[in-house]
PDB file of N, CA and C in Angstrom:
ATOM      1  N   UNK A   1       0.856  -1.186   0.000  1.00  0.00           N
ATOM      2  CA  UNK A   1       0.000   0.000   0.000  1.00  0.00           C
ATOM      3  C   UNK A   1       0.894   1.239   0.000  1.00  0.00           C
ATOM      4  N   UNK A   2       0.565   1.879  -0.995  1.00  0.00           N
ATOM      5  CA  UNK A   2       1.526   3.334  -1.106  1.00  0.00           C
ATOM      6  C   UNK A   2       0.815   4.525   0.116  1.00  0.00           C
ATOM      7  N   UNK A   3       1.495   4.771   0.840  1.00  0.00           N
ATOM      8  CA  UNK A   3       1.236   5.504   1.595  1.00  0.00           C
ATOM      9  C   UNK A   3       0.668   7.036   1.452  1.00  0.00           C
ATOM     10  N   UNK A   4       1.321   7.383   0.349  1.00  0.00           N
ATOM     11  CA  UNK A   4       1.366   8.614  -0.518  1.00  0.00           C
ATOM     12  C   UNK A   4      -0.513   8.819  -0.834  1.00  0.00           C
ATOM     13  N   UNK A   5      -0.851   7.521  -1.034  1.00  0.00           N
ATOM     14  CA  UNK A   5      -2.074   7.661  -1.781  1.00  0.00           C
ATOM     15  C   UNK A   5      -3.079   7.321  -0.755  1.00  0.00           C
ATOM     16  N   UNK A   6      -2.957   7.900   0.241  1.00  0.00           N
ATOM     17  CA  UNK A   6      -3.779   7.291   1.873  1.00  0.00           C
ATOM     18  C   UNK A   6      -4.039   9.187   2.026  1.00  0.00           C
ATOM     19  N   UNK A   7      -5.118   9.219   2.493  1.00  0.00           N
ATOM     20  CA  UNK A   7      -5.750  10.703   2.932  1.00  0.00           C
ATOM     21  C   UNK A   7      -5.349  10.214   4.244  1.00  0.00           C
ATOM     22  N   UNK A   8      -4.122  10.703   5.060  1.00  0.00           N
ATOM     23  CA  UNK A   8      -4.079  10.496   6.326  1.00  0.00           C
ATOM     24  C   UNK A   8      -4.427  12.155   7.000  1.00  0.00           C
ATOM     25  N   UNK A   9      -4.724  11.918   8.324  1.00  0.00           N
ATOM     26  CA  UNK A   9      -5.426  13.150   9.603  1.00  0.00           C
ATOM     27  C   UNK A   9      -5.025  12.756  11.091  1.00  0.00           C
ATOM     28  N   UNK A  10      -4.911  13.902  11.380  1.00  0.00           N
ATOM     29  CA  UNK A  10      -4.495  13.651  12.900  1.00  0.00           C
ATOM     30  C   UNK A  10      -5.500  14.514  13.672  1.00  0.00           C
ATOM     31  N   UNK A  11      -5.585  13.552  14.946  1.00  0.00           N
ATOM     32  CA  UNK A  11      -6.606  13.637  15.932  1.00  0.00           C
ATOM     33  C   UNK A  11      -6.997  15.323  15.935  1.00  0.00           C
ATOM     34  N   UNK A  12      -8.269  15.400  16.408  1.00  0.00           N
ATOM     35  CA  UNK A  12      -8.554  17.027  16.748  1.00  0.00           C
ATOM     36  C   UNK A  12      -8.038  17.258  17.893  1.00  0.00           C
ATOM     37  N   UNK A  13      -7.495  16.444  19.115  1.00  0.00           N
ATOM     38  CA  UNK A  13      -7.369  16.647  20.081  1.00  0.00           C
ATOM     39  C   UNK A  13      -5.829  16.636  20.307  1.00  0.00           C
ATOM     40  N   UNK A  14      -5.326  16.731  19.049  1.00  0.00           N
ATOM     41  CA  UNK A  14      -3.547  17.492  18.514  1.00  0.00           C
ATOM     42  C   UNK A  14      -3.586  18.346  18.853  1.00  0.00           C
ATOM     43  N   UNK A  15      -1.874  19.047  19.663  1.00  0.00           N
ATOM     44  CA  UNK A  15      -1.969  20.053  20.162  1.00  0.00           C
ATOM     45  C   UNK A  15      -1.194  21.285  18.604  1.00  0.00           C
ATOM     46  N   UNK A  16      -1.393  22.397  18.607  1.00  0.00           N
ATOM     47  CA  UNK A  16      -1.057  22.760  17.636  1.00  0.00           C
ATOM     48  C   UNK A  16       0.839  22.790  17.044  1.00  0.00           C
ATOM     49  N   UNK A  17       1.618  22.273  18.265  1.00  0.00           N
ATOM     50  CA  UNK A  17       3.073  21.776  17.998  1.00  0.00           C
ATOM     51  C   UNK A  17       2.932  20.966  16.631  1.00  0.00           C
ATOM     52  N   UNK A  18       2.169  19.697  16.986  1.00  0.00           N
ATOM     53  CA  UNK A  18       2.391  18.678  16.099  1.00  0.00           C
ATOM     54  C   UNK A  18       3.927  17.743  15.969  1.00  0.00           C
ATOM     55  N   UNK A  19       3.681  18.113  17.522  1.00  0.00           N
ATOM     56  CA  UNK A  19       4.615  16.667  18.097  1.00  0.00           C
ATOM     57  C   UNK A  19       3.759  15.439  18.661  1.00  0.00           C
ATOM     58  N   UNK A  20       4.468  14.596  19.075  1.00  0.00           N
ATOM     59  CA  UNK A  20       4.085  12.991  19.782  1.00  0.00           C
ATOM     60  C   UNK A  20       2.279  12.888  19.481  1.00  0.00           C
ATOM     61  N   UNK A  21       2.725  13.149  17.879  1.00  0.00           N
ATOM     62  CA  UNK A  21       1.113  12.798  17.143  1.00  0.00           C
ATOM     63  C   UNK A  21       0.913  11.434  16.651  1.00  0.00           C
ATOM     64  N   UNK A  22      -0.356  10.993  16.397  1.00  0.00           N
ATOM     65  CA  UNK A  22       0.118   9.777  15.365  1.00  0.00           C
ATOM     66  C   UNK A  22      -1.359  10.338  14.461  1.00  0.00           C
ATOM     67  N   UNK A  23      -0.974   9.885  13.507  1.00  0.00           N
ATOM     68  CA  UNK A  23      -1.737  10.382  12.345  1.00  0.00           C
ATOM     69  C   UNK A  23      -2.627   8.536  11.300  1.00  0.00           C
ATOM     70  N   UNK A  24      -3.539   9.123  11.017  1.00  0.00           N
ATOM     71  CA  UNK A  24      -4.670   7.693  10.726  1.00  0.00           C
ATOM     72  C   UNK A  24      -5.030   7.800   9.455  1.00  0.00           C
ATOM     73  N   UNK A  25      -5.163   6.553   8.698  1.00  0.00           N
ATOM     74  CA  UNK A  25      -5.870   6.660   7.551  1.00  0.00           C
ATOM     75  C   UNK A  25      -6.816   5.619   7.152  1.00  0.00           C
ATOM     76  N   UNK A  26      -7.795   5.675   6.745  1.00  0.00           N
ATOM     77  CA  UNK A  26      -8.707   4.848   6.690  1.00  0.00           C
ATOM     78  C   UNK A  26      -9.115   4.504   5.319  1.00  0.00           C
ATOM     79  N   UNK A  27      -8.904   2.953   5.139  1.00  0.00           N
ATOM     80  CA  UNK A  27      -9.377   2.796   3.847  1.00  0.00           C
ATOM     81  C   UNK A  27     -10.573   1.428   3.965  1.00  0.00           C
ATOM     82  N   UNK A  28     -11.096   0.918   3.095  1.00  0.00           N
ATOM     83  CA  UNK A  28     -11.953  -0.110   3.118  1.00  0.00           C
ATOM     84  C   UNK A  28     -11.704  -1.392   3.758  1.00  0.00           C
ATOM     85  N   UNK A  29     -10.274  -1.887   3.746  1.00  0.00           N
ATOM     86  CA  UNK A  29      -9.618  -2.703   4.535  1.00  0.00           C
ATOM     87  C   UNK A  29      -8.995  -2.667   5.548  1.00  0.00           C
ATOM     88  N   UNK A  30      -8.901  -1.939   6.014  1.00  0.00           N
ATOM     89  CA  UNK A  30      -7.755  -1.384   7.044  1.00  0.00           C
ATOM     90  C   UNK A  30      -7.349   0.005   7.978  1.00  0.00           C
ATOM     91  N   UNK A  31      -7.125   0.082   9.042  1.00  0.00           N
ATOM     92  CA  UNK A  31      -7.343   1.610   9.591  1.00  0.00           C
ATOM     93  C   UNK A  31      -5.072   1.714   9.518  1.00  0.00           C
ATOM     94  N   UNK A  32      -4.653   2.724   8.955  1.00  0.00           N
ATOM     95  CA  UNK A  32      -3.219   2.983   8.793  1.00  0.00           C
ATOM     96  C   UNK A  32      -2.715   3.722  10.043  1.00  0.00           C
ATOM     97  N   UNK A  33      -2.154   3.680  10.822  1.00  0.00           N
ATOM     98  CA  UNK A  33      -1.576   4.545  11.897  1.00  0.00           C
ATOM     99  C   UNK A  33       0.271   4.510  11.159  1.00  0.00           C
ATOM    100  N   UNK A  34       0.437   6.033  11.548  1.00  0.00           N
ATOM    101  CA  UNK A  34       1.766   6.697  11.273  1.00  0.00           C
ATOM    102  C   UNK A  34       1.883   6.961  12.150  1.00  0.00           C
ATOM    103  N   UNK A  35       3.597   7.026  12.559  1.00  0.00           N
ATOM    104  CA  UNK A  35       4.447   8.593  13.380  1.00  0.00           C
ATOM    105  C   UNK A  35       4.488  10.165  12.705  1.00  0.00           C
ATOM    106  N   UNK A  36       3.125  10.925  13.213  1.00  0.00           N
ATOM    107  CA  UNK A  36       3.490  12.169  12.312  1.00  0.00           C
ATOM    108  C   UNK A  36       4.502  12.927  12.279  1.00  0.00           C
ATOM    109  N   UNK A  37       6.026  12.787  13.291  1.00  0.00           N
ATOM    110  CA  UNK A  37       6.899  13.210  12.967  1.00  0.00           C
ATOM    111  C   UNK A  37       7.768  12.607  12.148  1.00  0.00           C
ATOM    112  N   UNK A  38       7.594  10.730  12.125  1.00  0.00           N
ATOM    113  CA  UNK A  38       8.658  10.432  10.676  1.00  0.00           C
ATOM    114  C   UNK A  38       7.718   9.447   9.884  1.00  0.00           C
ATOM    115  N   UNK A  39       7.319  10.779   8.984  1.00  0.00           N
ATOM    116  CA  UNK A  39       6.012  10.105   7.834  1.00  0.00           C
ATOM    117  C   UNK A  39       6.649   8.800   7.015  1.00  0.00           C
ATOM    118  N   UNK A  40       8.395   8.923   6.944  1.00  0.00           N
ATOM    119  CA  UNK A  40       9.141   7.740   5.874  1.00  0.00           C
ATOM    120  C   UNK A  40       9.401   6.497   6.870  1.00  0.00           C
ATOM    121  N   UNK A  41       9.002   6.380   7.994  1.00  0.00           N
ATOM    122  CA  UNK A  41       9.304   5.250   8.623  1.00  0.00           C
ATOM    123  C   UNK A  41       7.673   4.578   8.243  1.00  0.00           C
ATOM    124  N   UNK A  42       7.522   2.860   8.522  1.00  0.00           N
ATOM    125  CA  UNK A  42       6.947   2.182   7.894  1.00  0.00           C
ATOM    126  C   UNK A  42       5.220   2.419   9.045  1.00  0.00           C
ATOM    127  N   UNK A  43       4.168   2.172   8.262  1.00  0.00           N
ATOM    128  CA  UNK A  43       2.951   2.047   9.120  1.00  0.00           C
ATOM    129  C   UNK A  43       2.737   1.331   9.961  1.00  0.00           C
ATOM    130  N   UNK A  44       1.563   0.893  10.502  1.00  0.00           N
ATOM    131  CA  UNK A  44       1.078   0.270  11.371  1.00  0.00           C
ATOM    132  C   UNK A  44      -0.489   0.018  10.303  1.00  0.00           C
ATOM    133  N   UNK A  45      -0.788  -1.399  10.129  1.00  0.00           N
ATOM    134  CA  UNK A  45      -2.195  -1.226   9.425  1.00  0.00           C
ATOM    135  C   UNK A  45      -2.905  -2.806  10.399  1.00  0.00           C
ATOM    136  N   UNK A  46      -4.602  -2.127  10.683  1.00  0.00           N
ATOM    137  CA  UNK A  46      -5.078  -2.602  11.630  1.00  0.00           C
ATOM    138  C   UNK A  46      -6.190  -3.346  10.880  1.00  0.00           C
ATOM    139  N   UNK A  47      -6.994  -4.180  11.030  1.00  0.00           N
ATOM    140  CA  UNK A  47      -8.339  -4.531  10.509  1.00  0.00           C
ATOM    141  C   UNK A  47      -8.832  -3.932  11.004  1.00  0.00           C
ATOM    142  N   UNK A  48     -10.387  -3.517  10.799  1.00  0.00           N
ATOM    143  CA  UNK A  48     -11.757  -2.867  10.934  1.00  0.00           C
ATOM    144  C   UNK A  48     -11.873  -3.183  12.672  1.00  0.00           C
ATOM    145  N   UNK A  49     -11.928  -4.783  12.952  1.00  0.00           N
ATOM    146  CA  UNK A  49     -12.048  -5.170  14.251  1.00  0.00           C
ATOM    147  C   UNK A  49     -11.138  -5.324  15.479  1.00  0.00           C
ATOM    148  N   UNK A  50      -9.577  -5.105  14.527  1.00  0.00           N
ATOM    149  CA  UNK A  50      -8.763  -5.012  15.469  1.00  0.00           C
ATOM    150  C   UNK A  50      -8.520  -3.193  16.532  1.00  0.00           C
ATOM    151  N   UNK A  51      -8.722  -2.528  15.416  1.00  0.00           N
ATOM    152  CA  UNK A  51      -8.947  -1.176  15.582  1.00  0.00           C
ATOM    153  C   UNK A  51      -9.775  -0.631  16.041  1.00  0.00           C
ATOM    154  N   UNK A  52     -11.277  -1.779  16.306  1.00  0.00           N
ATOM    155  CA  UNK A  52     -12.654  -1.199  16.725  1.00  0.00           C
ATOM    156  C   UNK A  52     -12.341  -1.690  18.519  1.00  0.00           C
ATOM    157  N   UNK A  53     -11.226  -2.818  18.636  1.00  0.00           N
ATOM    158  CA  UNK A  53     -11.215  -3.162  20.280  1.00  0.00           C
ATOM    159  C   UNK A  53      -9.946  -2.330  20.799  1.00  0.00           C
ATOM    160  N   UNK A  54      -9.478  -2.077  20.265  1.00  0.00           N
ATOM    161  CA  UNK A  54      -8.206  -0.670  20.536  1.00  0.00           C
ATOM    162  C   UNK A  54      -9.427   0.766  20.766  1.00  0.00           C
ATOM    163  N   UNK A  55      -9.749   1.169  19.928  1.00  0.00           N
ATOM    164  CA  UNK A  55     -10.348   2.321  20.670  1.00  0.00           C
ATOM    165  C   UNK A  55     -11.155   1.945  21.683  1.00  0.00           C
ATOM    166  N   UNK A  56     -12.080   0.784  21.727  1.00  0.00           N
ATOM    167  CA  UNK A  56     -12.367   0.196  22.783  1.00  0.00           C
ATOM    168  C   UNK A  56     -12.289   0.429  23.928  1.00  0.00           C
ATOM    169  N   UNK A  57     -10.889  -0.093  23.978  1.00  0.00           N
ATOM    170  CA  UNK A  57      -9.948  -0.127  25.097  1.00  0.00           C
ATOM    171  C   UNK A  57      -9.776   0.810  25.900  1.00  0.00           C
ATOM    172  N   UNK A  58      -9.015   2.108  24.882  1.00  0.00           N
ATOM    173  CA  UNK A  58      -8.894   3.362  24.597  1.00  0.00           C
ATOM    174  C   UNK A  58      -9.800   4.327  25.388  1.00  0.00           C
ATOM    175  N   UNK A  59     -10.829   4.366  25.457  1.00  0.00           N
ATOM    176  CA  UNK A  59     -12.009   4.511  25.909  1.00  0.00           C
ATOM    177  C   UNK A  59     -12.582   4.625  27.088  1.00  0.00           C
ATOM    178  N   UNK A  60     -12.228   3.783  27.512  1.00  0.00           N
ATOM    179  CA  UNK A  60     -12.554   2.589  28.573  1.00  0.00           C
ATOM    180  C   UNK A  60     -11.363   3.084  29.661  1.00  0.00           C
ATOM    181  N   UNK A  61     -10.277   3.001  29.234  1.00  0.00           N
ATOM    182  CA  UNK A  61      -9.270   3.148  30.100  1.00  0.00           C
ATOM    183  C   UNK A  61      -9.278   4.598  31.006  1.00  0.00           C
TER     184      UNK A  61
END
């Protein structure tokens, strides 16, 4: 998956630095998590359900 071609966004609840962000992209298969400070290091890609018990979690905690 070319990364380039992913509409990635970072949380609203980014502070306007735009440090210790992580940035998301969502496609039909898969939710993409980046380091928004090193966009050339490799993703993180989640299934629909693995990503739905992470925010979950997230949440919860």
């Amino acid at each position: 998956m070319n990364t380039t071609e992913l509409a990635w966004f970072k949380s609203s609840y980014s502070g306007t630095q735009g440090d210790s962000c992580v940035e998301v992209a969502i496609t039909k298969q898969v939710v993409c998590v980046r380091d928004s400070k090193d966009v050339t290091r490799p993703h993180f890609a989640f299934d629909r359900e693995q990503w739905s018990r992470f925010v979950g979690f997230v949440i919860e905690a």
